[in-house]
N, C-alpha and C. Protein backbone atom coordinates (compact mmCIF):
# COMPACT_ATOMS: atom_id res chain seq x y z
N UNK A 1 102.56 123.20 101.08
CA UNK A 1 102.51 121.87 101.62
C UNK A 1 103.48 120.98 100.85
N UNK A 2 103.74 119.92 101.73
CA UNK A 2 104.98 119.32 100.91
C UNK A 2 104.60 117.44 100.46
N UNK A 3 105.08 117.42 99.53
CA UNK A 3 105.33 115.81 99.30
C UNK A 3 104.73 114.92 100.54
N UNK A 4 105.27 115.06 101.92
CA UNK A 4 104.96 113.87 103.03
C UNK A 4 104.14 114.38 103.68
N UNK A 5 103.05 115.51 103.03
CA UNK A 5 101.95 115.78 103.89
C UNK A 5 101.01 115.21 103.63
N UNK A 6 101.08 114.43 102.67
CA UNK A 6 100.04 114.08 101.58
C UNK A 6 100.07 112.32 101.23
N UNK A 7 101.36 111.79 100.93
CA UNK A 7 101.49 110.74 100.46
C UNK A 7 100.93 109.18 101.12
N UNK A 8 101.42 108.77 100.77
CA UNK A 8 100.95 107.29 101.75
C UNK A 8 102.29 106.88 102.17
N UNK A 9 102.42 106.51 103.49
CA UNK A 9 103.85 106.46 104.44
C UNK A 9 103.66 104.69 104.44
N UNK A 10 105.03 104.17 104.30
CA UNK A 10 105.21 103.15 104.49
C UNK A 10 104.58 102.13 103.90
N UNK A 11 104.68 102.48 102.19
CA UNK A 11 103.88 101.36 101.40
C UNK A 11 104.28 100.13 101.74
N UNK A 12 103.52 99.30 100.51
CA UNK A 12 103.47 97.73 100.92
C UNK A 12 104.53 97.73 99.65
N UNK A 13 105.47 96.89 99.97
CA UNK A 13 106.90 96.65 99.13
C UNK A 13 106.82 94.99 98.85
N UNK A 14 107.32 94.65 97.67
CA UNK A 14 107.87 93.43 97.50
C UNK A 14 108.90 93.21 97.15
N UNK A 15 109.72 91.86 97.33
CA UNK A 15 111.23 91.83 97.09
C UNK A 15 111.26 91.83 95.71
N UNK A 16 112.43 91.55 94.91
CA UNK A 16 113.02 91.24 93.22
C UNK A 16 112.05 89.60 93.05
N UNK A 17 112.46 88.77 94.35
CA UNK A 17 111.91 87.39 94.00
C UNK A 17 110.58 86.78 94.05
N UNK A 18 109.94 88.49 94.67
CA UNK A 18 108.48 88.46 94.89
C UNK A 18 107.81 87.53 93.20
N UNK A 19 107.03 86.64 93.58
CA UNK A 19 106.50 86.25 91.92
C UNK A 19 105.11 86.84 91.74
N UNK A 20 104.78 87.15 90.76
CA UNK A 20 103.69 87.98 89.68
C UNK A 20 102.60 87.50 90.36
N UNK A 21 102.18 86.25 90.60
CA UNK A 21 101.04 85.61 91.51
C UNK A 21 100.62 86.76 92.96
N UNK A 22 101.93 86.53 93.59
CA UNK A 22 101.99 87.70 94.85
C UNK A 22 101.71 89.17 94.77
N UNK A 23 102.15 89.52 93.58
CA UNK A 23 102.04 91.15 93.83
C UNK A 23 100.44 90.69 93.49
N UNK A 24 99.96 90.72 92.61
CA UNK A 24 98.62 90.35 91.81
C UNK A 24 97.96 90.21 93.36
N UNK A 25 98.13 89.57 94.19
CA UNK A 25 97.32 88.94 95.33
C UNK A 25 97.41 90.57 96.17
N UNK A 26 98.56 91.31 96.23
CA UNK A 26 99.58 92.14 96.95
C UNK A 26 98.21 93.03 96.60
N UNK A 27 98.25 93.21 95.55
CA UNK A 27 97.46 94.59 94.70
C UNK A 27 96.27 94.70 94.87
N UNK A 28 95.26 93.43 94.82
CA UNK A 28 94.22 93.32 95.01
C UNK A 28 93.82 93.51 96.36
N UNK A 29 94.91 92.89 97.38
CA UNK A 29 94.02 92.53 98.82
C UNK A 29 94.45 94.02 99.09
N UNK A 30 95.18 94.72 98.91
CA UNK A 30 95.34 96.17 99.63
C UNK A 30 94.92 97.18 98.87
N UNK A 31 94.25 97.02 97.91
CA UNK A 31 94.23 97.89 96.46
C UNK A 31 94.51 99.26 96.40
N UNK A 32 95.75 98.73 96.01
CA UNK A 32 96.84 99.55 95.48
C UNK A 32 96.54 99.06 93.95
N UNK A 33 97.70 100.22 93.49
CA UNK A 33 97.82 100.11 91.76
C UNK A 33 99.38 100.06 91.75
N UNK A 34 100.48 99.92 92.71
CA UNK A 34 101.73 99.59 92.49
C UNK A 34 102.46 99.07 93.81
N UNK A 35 103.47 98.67 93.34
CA UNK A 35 104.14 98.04 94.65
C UNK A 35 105.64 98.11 94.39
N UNK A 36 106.34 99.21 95.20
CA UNK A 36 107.53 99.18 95.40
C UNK A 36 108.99 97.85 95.50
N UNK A 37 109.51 97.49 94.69
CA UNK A 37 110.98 96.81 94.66
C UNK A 37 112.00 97.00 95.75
N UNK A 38 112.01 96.14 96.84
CA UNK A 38 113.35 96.66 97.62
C UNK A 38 114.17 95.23 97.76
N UNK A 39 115.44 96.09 98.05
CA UNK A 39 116.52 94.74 97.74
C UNK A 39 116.43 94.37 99.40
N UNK A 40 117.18 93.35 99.28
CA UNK A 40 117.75 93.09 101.12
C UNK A 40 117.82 94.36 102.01
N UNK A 41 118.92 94.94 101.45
CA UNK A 41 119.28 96.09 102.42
C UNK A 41 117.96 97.20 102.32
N UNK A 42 116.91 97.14 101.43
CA UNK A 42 116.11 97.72 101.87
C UNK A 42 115.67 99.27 100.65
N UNK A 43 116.60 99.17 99.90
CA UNK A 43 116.75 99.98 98.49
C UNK A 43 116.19 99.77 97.51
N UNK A 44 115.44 100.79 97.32
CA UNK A 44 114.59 101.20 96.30
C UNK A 44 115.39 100.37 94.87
N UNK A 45 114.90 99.23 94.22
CA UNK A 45 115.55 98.88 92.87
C UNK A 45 114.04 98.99 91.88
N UNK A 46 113.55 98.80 92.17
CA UNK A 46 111.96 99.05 91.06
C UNK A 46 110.44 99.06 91.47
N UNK A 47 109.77 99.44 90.51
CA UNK A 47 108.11 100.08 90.90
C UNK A 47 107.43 98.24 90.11
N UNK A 48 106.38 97.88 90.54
CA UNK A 48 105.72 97.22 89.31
C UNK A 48 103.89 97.83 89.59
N UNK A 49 103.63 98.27 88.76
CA UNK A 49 102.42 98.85 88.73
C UNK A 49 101.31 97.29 88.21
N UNK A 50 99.59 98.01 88.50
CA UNK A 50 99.11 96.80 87.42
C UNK A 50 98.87 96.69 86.36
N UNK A 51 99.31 97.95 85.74
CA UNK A 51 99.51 98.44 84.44
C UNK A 51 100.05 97.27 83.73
N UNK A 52 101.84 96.86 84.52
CA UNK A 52 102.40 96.02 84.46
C UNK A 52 102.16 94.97 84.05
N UNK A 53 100.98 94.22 84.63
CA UNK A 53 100.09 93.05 84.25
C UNK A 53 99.18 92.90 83.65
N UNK A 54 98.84 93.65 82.64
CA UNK A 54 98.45 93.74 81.93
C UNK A 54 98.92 93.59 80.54
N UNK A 55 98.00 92.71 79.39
CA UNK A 55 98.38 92.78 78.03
C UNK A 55 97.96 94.19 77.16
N UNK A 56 98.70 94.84 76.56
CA UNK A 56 98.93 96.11 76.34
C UNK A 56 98.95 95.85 74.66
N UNK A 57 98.63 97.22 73.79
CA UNK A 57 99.30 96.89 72.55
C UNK A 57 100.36 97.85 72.07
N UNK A 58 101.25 97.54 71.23
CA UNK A 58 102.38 98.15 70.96
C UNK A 58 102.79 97.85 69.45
N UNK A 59 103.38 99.00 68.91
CA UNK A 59 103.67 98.97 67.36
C UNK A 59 104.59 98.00 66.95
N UNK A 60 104.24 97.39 66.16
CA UNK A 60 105.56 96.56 65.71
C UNK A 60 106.50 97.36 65.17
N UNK A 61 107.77 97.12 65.27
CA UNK A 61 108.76 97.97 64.53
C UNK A 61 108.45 97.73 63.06
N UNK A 62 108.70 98.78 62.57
CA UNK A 62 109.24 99.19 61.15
C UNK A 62 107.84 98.83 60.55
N UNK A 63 106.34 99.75 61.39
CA UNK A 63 104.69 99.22 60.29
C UNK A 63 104.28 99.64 61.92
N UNK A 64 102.96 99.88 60.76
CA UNK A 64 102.01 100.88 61.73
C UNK A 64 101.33 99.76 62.45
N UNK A 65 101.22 98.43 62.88
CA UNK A 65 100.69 97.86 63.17
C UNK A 65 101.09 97.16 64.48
N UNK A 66 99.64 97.05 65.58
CA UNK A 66 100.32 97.37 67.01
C UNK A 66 99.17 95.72 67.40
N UNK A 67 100.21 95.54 68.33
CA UNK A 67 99.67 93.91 68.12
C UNK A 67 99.97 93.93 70.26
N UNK A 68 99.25 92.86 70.60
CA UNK A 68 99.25 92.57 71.95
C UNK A 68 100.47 92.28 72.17
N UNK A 69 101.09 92.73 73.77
CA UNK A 69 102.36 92.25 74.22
C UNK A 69 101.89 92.33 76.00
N UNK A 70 102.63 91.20 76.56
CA UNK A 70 102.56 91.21 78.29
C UNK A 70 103.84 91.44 78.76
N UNK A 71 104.09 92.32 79.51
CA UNK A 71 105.32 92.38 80.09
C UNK A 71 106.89 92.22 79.39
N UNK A 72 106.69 92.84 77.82
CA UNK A 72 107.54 93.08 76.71
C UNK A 72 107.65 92.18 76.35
N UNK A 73 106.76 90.71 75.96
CA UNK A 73 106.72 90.16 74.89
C UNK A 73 105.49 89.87 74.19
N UNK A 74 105.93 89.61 72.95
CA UNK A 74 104.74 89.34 71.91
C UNK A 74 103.69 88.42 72.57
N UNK A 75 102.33 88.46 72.47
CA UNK A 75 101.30 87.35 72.61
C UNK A 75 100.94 87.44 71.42
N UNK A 76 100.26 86.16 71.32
CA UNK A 76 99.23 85.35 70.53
C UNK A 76 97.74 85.67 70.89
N UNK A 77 97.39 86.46 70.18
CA UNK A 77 95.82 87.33 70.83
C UNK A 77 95.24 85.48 71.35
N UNK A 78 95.22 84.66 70.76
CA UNK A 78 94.42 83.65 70.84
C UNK A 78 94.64 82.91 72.03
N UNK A 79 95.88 83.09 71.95
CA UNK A 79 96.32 82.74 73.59
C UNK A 79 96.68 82.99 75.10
N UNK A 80 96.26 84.64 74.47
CA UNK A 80 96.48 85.26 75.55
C UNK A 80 96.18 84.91 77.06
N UNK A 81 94.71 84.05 77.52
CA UNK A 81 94.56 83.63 78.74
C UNK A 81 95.47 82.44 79.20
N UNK A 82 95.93 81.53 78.48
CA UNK A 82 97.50 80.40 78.62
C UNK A 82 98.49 81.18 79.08
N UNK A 83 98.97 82.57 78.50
CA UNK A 83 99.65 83.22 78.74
C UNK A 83 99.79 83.60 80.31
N UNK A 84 98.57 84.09 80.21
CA UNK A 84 98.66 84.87 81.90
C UNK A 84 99.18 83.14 82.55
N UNK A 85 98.72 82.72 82.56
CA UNK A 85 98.47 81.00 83.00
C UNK A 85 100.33 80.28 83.18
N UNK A 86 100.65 81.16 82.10
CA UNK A 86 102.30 80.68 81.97
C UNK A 86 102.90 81.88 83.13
N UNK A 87 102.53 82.45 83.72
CA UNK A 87 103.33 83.43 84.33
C UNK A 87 103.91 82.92 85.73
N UNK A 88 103.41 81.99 86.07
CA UNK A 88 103.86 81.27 87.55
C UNK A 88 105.46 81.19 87.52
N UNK A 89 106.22 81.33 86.96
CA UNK A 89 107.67 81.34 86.94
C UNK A 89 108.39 83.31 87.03
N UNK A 90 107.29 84.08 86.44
CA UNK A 90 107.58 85.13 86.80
C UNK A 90 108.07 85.81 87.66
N UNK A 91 109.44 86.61 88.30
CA UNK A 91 109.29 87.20 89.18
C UNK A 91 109.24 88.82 88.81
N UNK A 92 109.15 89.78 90.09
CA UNK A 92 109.42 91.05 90.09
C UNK A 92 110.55 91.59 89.18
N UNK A 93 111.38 91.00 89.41
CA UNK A 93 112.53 91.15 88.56
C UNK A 93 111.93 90.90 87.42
N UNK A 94 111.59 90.55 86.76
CA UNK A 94 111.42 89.82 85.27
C UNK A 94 110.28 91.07 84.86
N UNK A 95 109.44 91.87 85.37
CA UNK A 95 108.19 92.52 85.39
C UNK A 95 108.65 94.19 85.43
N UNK A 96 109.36 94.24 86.64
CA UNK A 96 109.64 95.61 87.33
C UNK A 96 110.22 96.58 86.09
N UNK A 97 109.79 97.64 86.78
CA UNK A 97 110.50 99.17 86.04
C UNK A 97 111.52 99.73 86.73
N UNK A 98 112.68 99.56 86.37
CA UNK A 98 113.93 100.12 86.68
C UNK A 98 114.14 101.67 86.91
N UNK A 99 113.84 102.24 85.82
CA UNK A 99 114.19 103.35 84.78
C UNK A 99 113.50 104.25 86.50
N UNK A 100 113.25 104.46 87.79
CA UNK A 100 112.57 105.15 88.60
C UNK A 100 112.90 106.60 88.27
N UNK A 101 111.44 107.27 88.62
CA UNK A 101 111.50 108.54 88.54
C UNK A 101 111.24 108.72 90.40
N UNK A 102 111.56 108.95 90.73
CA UNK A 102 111.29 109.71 92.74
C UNK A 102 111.61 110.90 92.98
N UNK A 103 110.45 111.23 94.14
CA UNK A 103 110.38 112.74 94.20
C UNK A 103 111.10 112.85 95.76
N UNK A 104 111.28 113.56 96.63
CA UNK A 104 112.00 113.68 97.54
C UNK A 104 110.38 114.20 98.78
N UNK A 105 110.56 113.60 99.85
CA UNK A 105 109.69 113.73 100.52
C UNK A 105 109.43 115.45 101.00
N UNK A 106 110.55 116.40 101.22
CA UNK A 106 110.28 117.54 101.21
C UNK A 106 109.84 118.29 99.89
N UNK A 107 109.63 118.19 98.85
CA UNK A 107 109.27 118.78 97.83
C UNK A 107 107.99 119.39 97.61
N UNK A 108 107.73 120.23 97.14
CA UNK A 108 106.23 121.00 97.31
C UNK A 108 105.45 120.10 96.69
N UNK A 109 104.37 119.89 97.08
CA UNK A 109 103.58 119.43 96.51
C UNK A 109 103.10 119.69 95.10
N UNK A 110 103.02 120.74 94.66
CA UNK A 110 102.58 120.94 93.33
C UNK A 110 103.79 120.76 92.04
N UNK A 111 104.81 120.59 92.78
CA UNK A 111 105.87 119.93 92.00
C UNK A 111 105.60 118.71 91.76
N UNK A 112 105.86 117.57 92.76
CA UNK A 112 105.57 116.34 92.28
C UNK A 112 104.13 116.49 91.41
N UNK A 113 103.07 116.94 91.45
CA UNK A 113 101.80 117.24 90.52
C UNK A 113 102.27 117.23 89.42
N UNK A 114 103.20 118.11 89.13
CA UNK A 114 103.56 118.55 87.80
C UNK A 114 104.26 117.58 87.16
N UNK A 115 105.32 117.28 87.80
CA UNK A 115 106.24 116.17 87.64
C UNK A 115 105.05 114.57 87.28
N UNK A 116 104.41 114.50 87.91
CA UNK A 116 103.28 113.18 87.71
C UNK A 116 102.88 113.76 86.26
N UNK A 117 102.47 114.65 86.03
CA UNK A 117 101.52 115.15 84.67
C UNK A 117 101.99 114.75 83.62
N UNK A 118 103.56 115.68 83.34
CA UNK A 118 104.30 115.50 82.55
C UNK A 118 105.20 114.39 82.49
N UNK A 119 105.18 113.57 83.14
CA UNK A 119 105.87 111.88 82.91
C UNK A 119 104.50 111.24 82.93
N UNK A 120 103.52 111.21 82.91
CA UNK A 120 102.29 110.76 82.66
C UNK A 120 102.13 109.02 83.96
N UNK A 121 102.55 109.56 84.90
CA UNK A 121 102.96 108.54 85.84
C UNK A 121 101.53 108.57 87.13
N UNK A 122 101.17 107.63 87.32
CA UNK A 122 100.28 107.47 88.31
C UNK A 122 100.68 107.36 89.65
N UNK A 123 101.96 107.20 89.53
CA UNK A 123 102.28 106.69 90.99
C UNK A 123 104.15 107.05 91.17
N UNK A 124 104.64 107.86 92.53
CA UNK A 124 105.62 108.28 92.49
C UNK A 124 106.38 107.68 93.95
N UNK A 125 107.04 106.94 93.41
CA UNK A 125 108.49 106.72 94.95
C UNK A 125 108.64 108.47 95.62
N UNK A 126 108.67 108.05 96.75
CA UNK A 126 108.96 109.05 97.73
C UNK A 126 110.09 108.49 98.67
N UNK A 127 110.92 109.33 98.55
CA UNK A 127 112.41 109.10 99.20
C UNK A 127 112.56 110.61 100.01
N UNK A 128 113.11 109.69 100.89
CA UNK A 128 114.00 110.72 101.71
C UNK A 128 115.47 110.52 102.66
N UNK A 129 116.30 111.33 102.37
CA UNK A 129 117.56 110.51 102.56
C UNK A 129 118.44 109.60 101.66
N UNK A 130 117.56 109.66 100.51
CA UNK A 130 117.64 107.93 99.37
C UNK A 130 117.12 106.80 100.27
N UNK A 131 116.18 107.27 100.87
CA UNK A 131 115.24 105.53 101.16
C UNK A 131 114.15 106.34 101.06
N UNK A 132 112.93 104.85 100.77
CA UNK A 132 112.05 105.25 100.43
C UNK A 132 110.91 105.28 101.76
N UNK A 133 110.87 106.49 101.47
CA UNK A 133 109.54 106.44 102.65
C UNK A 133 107.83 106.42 102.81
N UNK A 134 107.39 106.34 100.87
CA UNK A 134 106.32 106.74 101.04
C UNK A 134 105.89 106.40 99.67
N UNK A 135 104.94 106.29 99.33
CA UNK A 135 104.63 106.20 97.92
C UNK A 135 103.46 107.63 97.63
N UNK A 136 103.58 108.79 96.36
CA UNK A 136 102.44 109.63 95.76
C UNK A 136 101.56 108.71 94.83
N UNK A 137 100.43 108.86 94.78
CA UNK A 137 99.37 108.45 94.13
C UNK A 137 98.35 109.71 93.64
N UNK A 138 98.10 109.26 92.27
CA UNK A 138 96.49 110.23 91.71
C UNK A 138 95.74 110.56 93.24
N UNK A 139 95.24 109.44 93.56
CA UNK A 139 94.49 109.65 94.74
C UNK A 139 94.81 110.66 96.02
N UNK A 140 96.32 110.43 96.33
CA UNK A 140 96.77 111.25 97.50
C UNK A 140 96.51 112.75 96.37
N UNK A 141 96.72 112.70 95.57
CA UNK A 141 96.47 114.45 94.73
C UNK A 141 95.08 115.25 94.62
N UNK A 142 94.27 113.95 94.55
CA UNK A 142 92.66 114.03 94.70
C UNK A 142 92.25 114.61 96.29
N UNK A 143 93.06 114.00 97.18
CA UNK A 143 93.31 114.37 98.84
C UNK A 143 93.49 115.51 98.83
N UNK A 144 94.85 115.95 98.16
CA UNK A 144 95.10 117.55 98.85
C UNK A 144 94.72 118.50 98.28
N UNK A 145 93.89 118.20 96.99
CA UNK A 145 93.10 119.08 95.94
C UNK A 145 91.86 119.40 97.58
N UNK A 146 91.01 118.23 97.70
CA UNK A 146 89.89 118.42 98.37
C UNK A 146 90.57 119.39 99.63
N UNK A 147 91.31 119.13 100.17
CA UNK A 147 91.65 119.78 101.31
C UNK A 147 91.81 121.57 101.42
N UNK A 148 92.79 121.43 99.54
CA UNK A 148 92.54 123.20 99.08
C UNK A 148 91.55 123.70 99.11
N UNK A 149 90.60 122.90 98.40
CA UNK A 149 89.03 123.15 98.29
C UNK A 149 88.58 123.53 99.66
N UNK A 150 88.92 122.86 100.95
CA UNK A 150 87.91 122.66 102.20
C UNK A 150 88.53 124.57 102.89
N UNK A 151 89.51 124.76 102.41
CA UNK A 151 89.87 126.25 103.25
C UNK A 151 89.63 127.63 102.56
């Protein structure tokens, strides 16, 4: 079985100028856990997960000591709820993950599996042609697990 037997066809996308408010609204009302980047013409430029929006902790350079950060910058543990509060100027652009990993909509399925495992990724662009047609999710994997199971 392949990649587009499984996936979710025709995710919900936001532009670069989409702002952090929107996807947040985007994520919740359709609940999803990511939302595809497309430019004008319609091209895949970045993922923003809600991972994304989230305050995370991370090592400070040069000391073992890992302190809160939102969307690659430092917070102020104390201030962290101002923070979220300051994000109304945010856009997609400012948030998004560039760096895309995408699997190709014909690909076996247990490839992209593997490929999800070992990039430790929840969620995979599905292209075909180089456009995107689809988004993989944990969940769609949970799908075609049960389905192995059902035969």
């Amino acid at each position: 079985m392949s990649v587009r037997d499984y996936m979710t066809p025709d995710p919900v996308v936001v532009t670069p100028e989409t702002t952090v408010a929107e996807i947040a609204r985007q994520l919740t009302r359709y609940r999803i856990g990511c939302v595809p980047v497309v430019d004008a013409a319609g091209d895949l430029v970045g993922l923003v997960t809600e991972a994304d929006l989230f305050v995370r902790h991370s090592v400070v350079p040069f000391s073992s000591y890992r302190a809160p950060t939102l969307m690659g910058n430092w917070v102020d543990p104390d201030r962290i709820e101002q923070t979220y509060g300051d994000l109304g100027d945010k856009r997609a652009s400012d948030v998004m993950t560039t760096a895309l990993v995408t699997v190709d909509a014909g690909a076996p399925i247990g490839e992209a599996a593997r490929l999800m495992m070992q990039l430790e990724r929840n969620h995979l662009p599905v292209v075909s042609s180089g456009r995107l047609v689809g988004i993989l999710t944990r969940h769609d994997l949970l799908r075609a697990l049960c389905r192995r199971l059902r035969t």
